[in-house]
PDB file of N, CA and C in Angstrom:
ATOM      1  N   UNK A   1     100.181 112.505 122.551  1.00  0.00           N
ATOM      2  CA  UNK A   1      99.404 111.276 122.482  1.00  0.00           C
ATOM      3  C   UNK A   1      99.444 110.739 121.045  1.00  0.00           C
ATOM      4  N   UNK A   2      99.770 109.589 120.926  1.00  0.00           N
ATOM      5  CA  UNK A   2      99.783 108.545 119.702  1.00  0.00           C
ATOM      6  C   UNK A   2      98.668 108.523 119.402  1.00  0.00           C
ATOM      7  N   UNK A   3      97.913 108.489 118.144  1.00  0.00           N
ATOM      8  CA  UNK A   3      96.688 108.027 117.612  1.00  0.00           C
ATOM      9  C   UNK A   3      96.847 106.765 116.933  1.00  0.00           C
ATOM     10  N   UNK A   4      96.546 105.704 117.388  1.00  0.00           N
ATOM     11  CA  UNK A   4      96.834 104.523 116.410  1.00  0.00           C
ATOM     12  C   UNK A   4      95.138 104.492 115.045  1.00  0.00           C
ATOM     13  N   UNK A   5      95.923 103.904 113.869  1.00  0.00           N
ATOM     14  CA  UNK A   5      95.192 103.392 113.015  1.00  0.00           C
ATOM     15  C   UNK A   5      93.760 102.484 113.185  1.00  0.00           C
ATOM     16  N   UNK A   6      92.933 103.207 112.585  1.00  0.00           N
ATOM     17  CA  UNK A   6      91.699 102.036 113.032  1.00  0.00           C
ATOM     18  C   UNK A   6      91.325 101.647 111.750  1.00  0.00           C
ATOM     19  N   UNK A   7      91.629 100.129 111.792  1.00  0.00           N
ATOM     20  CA  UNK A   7      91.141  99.014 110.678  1.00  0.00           C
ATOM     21  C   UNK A   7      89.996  98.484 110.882  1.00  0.00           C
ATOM     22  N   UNK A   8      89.411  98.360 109.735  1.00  0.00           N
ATOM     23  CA  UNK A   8      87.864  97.268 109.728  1.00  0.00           C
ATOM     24  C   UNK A   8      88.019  96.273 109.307  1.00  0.00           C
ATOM     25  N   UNK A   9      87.483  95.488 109.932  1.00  0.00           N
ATOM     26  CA  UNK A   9      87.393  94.005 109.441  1.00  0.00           C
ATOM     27  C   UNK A   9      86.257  93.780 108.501  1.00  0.00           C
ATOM     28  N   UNK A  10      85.881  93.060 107.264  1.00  0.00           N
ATOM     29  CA  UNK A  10      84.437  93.108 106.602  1.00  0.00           C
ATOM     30  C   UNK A  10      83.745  92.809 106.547  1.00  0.00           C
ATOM     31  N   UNK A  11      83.446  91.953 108.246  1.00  0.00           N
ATOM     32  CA  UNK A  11      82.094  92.395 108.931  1.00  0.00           C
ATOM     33  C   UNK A  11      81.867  93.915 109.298  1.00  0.00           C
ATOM     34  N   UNK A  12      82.518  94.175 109.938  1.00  0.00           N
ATOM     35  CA  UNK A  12      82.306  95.866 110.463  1.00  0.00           C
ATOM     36  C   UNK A  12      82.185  96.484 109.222  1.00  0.00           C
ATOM     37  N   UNK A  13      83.065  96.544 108.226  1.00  0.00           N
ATOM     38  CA  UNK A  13      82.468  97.045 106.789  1.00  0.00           C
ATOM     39  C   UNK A  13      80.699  97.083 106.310  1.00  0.00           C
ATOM     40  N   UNK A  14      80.541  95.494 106.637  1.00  0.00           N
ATOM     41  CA  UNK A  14      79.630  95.576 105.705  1.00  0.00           C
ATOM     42  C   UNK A  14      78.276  95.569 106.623  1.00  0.00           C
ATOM     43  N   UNK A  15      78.361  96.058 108.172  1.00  0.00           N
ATOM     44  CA  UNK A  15      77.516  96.191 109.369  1.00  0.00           C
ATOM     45  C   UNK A  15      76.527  97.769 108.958  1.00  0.00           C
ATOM     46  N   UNK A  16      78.046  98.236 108.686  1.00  0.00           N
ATOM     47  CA  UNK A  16      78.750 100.131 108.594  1.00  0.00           C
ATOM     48  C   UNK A  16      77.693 100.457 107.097  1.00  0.00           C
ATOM     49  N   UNK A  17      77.818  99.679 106.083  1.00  0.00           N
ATOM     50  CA  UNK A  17      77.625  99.702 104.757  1.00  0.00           C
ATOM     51  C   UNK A  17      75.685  99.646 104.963  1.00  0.00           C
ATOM     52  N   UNK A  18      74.883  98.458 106.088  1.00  0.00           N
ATOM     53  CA  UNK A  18      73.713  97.964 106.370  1.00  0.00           C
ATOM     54  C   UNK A  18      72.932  99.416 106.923  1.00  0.00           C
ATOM     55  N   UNK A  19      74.197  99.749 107.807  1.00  0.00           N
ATOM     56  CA  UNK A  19      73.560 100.619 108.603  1.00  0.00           C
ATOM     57  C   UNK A  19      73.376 102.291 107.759  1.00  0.00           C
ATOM     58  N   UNK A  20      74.055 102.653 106.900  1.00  0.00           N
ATOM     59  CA  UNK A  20      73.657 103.745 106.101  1.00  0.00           C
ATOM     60  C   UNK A  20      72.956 103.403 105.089  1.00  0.00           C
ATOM     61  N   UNK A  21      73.082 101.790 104.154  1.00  0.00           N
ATOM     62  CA  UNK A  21      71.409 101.890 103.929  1.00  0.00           C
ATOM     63  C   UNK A  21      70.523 102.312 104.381  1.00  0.00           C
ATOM     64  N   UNK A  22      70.679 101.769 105.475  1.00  0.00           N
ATOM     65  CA  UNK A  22      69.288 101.756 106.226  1.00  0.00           C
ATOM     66  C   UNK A  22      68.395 102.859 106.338  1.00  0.00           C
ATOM     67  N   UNK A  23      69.785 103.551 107.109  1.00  0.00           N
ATOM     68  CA  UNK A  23      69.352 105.240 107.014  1.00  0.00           C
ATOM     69  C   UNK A  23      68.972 106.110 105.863  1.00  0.00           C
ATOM     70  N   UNK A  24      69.611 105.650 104.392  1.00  0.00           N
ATOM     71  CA  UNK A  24      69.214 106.341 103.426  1.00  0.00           C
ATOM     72  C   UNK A  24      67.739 106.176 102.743  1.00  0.00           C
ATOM     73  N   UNK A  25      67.767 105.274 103.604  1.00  0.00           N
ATOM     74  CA  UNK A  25      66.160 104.597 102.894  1.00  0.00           C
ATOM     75  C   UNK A  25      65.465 104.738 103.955  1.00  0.00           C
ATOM     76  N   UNK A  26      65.618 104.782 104.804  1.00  0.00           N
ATOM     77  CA  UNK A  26      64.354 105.336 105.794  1.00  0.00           C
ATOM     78  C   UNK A  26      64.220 106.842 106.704  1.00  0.00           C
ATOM     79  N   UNK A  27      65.359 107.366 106.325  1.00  0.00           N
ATOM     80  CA  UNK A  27      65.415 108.479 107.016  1.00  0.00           C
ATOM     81  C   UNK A  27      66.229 109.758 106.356  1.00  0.00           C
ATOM     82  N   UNK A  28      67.049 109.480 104.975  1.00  0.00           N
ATOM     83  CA  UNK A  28      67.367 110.558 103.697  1.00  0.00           C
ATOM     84  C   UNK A  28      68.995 110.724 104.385  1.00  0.00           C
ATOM     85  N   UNK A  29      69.642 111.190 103.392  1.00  0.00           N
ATOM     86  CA  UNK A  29      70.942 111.117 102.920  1.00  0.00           C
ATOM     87  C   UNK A  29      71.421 112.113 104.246  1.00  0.00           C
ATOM     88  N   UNK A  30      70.772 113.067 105.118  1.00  0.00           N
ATOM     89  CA  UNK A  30      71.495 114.368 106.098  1.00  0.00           C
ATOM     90  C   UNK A  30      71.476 113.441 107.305  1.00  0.00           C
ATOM     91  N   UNK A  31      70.566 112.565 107.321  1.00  0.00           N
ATOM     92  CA  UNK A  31      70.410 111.435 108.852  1.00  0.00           C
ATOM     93  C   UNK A  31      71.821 110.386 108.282  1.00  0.00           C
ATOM     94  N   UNK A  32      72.023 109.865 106.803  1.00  0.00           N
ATOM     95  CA  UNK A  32      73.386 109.112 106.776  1.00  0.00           C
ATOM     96  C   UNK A  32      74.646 109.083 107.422  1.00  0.00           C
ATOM     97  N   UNK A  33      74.700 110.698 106.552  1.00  0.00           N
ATOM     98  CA  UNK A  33      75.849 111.768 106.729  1.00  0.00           C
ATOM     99  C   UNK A  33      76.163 111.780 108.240  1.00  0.00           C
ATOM    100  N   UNK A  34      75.158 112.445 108.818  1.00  0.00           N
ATOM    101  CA  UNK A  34      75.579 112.394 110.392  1.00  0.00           C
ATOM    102  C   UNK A  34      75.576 111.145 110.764  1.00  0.00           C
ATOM    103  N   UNK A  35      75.019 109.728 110.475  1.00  0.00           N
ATOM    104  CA  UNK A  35      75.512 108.892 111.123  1.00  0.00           C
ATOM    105  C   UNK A  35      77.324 108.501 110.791  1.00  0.00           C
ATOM    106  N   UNK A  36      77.629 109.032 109.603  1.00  0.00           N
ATOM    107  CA  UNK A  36      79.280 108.450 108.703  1.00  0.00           C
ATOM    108  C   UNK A  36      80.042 109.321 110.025  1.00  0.00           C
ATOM    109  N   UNK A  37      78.944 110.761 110.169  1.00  0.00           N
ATOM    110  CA  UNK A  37      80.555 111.503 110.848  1.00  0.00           C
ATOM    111  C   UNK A  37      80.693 110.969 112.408  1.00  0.00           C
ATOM    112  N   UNK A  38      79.300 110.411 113.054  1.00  0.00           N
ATOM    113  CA  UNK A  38      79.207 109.826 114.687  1.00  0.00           C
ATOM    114  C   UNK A  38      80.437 108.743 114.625  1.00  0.00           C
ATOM    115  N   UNK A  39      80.040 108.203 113.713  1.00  0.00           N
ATOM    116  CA  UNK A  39      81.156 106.773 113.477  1.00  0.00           C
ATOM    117  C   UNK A  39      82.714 106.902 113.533  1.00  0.00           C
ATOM    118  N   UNK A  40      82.787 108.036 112.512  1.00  0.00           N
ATOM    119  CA  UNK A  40      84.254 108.904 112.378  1.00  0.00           C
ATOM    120  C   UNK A  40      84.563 109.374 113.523  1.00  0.00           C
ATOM    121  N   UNK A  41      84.148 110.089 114.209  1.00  0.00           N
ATOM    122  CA  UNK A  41      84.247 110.735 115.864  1.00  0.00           C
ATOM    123  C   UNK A  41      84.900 109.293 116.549  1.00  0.00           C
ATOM    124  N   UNK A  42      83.903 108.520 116.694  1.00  0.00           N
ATOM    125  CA  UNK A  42      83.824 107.414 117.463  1.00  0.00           C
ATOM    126  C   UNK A  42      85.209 106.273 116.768  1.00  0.00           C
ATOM    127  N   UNK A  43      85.951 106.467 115.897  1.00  0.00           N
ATOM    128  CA  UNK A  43      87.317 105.710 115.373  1.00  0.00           C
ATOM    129  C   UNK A  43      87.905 106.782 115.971  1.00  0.00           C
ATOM    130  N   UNK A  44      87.933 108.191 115.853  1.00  0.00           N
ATOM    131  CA  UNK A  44      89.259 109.126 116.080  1.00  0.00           C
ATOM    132  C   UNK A  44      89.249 108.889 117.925  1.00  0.00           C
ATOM    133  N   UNK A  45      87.912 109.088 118.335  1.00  0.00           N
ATOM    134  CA  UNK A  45      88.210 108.756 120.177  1.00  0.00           C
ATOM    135  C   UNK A  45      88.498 107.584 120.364  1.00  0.00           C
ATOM    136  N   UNK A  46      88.911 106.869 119.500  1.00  0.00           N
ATOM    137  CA  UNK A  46      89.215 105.534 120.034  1.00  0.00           C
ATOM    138  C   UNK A  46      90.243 105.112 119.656  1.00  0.00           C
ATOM    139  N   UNK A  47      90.762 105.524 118.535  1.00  0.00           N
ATOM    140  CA  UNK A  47      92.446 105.438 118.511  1.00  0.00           C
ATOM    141  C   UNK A  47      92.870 106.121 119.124  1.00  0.00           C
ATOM    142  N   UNK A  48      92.600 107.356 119.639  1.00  0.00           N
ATOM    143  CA  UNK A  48      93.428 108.543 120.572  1.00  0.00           C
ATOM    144  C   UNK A  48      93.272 107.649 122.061  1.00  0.00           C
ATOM    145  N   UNK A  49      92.483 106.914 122.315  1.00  0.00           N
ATOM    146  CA  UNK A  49      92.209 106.618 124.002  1.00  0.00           C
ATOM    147  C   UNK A  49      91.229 105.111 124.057  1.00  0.00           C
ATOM    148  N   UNK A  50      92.057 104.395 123.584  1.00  0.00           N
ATOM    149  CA  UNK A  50      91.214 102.623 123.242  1.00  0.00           C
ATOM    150  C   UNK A  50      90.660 101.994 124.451  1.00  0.00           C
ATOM    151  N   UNK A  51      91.699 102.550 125.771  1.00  0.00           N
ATOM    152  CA  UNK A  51      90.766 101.859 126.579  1.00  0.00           C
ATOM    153  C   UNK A  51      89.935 102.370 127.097  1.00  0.00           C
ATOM    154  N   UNK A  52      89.256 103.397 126.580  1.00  0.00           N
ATOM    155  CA  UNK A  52      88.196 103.592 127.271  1.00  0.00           C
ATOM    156  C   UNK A  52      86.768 103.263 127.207  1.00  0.00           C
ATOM    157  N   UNK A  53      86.883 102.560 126.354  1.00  0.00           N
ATOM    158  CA  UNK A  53      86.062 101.583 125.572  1.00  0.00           C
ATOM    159  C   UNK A  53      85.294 100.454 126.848  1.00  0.00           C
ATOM    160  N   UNK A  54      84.066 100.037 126.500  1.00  0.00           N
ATOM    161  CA  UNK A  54      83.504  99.282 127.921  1.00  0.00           C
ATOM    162  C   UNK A  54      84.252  97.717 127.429  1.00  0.00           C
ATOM    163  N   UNK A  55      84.638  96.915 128.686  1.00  0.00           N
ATOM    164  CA  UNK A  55      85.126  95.667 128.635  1.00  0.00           C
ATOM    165  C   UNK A  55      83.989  94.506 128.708  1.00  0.00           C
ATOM    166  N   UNK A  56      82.779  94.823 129.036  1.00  0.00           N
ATOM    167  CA  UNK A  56      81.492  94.261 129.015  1.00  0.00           C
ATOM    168  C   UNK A  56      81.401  92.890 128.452  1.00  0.00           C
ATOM    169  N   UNK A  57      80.976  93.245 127.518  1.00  0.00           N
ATOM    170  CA  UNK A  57      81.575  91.826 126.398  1.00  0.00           C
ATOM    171  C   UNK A  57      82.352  90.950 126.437  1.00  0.00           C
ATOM    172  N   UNK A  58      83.638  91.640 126.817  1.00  0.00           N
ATOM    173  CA  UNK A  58      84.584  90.532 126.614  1.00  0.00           C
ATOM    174  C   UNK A  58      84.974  89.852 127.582  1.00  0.00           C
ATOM    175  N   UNK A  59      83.881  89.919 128.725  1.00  0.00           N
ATOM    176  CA  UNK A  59      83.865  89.250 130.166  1.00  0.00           C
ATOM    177  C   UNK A  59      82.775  88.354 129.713  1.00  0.00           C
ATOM    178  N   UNK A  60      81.643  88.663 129.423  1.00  0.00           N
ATOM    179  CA  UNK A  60      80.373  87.924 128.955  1.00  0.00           C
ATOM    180  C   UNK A  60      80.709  86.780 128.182  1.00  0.00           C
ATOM    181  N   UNK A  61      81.354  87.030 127.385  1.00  0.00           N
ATOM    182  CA  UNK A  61      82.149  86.686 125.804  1.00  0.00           C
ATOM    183  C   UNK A  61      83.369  85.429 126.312  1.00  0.00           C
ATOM    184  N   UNK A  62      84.099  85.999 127.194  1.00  0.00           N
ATOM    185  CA  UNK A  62      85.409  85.371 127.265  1.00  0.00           C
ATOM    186  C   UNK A  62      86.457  85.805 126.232  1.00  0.00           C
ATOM    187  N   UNK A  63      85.986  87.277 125.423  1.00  0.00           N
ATOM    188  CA  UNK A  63      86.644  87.399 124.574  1.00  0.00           C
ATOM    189  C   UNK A  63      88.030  88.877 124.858  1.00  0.00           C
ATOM    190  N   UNK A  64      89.062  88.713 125.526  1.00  0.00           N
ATOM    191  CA  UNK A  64      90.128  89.128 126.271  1.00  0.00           C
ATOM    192  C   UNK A  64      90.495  90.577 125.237  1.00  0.00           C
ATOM    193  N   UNK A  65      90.255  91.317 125.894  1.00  0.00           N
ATOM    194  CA  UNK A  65      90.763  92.592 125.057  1.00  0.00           C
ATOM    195  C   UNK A  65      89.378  93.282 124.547  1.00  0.00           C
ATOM    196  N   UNK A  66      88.479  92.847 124.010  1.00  0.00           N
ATOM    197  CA  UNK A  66      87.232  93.292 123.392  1.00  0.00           C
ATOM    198  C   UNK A  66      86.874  94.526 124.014  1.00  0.00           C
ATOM    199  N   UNK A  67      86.778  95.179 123.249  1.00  0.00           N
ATOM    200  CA  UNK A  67      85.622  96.613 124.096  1.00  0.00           C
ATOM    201  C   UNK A  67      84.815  97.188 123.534  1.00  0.00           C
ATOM    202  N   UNK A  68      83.620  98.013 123.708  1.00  0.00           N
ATOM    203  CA  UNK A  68      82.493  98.540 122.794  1.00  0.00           C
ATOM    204  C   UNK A  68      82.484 100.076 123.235  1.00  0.00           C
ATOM    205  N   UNK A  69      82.099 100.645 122.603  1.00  0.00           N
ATOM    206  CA  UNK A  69      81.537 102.004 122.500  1.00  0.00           C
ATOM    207  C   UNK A  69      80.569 102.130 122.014  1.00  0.00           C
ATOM    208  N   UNK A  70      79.572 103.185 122.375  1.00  0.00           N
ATOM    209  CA  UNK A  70      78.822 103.579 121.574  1.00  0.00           C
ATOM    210  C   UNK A  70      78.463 104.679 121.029  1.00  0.00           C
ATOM    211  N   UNK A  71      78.203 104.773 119.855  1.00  0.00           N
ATOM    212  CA  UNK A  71      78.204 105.647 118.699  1.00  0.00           C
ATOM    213  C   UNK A  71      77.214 106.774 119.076  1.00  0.00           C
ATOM    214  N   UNK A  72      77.567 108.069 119.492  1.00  0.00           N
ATOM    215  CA  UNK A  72      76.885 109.164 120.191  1.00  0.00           C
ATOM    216  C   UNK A  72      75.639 109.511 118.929  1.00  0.00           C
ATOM    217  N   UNK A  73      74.484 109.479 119.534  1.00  0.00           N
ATOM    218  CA  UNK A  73      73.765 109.867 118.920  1.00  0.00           C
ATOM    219  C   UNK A  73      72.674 108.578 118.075  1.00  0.00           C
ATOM    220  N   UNK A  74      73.537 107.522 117.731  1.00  0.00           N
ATOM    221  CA  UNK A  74      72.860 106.044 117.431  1.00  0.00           C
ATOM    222  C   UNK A  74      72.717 105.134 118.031  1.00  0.00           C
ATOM    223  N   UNK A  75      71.914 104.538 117.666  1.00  0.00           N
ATOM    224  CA  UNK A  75      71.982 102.848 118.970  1.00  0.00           C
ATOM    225  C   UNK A  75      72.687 101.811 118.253  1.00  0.00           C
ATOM    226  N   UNK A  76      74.017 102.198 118.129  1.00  0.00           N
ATOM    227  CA  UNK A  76      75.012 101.601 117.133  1.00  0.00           C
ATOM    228  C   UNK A  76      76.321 101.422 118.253  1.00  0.00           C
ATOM    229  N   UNK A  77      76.550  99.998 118.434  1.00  0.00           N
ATOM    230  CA  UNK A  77      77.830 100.383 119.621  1.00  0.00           C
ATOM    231  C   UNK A  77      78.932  99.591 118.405  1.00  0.00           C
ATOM    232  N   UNK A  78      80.310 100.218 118.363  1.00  0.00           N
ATOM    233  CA  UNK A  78      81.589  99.298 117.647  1.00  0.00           C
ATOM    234  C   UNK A  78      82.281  98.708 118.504  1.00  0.00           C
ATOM    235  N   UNK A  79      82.572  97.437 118.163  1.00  0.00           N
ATOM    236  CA  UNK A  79      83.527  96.586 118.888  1.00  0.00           C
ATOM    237  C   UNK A  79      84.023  96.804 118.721  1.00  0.00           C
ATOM    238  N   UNK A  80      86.071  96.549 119.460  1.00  0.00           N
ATOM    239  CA  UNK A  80      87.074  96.612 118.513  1.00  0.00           C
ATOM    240  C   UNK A  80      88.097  95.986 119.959  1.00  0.00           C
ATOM    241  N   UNK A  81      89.438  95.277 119.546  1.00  0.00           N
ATOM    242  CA  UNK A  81      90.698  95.343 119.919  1.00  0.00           C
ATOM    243  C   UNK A  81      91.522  95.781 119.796  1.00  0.00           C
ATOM    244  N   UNK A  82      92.154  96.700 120.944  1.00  0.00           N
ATOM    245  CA  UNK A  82      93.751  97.205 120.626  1.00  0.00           C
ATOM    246  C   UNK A  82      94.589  96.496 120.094  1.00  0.00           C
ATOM    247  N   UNK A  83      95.881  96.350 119.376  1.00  0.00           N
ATOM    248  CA  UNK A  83      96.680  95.727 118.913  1.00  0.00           C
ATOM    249  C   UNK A  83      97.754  96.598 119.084  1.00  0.00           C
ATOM    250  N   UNK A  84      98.811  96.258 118.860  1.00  0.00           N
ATOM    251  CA  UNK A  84      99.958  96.792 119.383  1.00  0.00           C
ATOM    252  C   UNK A  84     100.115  98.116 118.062  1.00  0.00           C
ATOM    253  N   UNK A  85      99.931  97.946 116.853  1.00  0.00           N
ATOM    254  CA  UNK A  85     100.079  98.629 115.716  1.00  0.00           C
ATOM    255  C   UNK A  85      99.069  99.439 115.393  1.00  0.00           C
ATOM    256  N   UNK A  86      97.290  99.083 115.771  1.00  0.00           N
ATOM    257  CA  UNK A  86      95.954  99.334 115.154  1.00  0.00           C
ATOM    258  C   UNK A  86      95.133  98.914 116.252  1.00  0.00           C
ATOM    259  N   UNK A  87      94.075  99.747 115.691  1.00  0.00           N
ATOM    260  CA  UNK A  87      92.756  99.468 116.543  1.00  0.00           C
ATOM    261  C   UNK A  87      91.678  98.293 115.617  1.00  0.00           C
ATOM    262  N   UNK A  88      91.632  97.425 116.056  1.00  0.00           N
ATOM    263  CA  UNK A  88      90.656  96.043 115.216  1.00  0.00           C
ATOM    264  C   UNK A  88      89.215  96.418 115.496  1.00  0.00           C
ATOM    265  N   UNK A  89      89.028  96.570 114.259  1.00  0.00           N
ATOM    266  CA  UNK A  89      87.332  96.759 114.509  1.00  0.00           C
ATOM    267  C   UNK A  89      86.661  95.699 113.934  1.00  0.00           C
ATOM    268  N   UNK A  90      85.846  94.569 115.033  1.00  0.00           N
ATOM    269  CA  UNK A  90      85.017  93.677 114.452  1.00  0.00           C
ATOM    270  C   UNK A  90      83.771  93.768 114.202  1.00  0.00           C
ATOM    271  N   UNK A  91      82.999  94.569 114.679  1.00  0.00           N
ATOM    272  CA  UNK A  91      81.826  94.858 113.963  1.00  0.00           C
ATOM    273  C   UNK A  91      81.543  96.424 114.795  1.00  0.00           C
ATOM    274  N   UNK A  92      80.109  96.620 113.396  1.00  0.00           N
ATOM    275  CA  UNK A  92      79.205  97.950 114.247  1.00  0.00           C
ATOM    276  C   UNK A  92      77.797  97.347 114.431  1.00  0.00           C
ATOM    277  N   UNK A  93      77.255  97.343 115.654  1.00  0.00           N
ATOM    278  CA  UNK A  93      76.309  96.865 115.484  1.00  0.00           C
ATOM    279  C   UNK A  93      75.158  97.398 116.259  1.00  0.00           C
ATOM    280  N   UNK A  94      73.979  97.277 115.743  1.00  0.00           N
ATOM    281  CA  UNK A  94      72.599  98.037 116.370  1.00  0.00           C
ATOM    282  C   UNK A  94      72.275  97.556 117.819  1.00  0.00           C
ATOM    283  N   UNK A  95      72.965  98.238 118.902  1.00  0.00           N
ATOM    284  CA  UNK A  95      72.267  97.669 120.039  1.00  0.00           C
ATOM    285  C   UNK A  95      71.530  97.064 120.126  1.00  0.00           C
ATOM    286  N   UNK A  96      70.048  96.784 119.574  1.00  0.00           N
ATOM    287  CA  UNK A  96      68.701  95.970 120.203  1.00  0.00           C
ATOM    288  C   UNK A  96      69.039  94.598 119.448  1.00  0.00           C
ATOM    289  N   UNK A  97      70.264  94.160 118.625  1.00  0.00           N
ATOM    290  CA  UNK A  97      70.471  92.568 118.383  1.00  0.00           C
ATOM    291  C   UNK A  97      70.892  92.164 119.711  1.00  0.00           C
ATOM    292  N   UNK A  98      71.087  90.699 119.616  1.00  0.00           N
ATOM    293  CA  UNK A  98      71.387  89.878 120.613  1.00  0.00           C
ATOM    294  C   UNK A  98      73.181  89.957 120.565  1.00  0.00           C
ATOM    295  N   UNK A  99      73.620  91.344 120.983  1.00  0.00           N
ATOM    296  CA  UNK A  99      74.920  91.343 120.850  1.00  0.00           C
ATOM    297  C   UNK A  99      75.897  89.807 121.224  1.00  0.00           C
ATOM    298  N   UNK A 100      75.700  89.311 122.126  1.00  0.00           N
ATOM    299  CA  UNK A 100      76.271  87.939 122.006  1.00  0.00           C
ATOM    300  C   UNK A 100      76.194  87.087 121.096  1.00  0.00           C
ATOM    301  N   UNK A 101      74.765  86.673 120.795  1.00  0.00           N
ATOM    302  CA  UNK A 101      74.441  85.939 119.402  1.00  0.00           C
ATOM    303  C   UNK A 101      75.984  86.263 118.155  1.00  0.00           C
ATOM    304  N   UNK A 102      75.415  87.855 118.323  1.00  0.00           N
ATOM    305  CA  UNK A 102      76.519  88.306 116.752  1.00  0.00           C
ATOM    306  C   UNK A 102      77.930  88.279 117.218  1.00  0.00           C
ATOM    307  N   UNK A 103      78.636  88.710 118.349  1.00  0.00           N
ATOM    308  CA  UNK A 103      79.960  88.150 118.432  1.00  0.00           C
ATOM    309  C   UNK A 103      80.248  87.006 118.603  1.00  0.00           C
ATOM    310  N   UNK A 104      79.775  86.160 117.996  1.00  0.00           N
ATOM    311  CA  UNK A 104      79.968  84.779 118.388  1.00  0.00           C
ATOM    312  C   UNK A 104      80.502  84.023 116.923  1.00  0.00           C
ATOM    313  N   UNK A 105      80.130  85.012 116.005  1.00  0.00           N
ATOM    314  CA  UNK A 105      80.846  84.319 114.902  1.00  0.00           C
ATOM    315  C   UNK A 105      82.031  84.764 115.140  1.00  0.00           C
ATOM    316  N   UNK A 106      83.201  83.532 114.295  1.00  0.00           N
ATOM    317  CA  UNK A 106      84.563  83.216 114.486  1.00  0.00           C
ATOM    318  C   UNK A 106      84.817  85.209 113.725  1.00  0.00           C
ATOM    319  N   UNK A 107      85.960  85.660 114.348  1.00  0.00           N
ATOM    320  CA  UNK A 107      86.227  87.080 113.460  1.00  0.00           C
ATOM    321  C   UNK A 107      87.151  86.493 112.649  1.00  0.00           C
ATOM    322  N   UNK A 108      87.232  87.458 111.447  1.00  0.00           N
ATOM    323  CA  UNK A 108      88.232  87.109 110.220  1.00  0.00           C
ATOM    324  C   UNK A 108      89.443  87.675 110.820  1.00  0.00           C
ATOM    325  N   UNK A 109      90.122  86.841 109.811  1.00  0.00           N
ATOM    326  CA  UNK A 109      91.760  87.320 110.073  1.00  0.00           C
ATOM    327  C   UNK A 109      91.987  88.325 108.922  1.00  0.00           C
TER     328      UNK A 109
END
């Protein structure tokens, strides 16, 4: 089995970046940590096996290819698209937003 590359886009960067604030400041650096490695898990199962990812969204969305996972252990699901080369990651984001609201901005190239 191929593992393709998983790229962030810098929304998902800076979602990723919100969300271990968050944690370091409200819950100490061992709650971070395990959230960096859920995340890490959650890129390696998903370049090893992309579609298994929910299509949810990108029916809701109209947005063709889109799929989410969610981050075992957080209420953090990552978007992302397969690509023929990489796995596109457009954001990480805290389940209880208005996940539509937030995919609705244009993604960067």
């Amino acid at each position: 089995m191929i593992e393709k590359p998983v790229e962030l886009r810098e929304l998902a960067r800076r979602d990723v970046d919100e969300a271990v604030e968050h944690y370091l400041t409200e819950a100490g650096s061992s709650v971070a940590m395990a959230f960096i490695d859920a995340l890490d898990d959650a890129f390696r199962r998903i370049g090893r096996n992309p579609a298994s990812g929910s299509p949810r969204y990108a029916q809701e969305l109209g947005l063709p290819g889109l799929r989410s996972r969610i981050l075992s252990g957080y209420p953090y699901l990552v978007f992302y698209v397969e690509r023929e080369e990489n796995i596109d990651v457009w954001r990480v984001l805290h389940g209880a937003r208005d996940i539509p609201a937030w995919l609705r901005e244009p993604p960067e190239d």
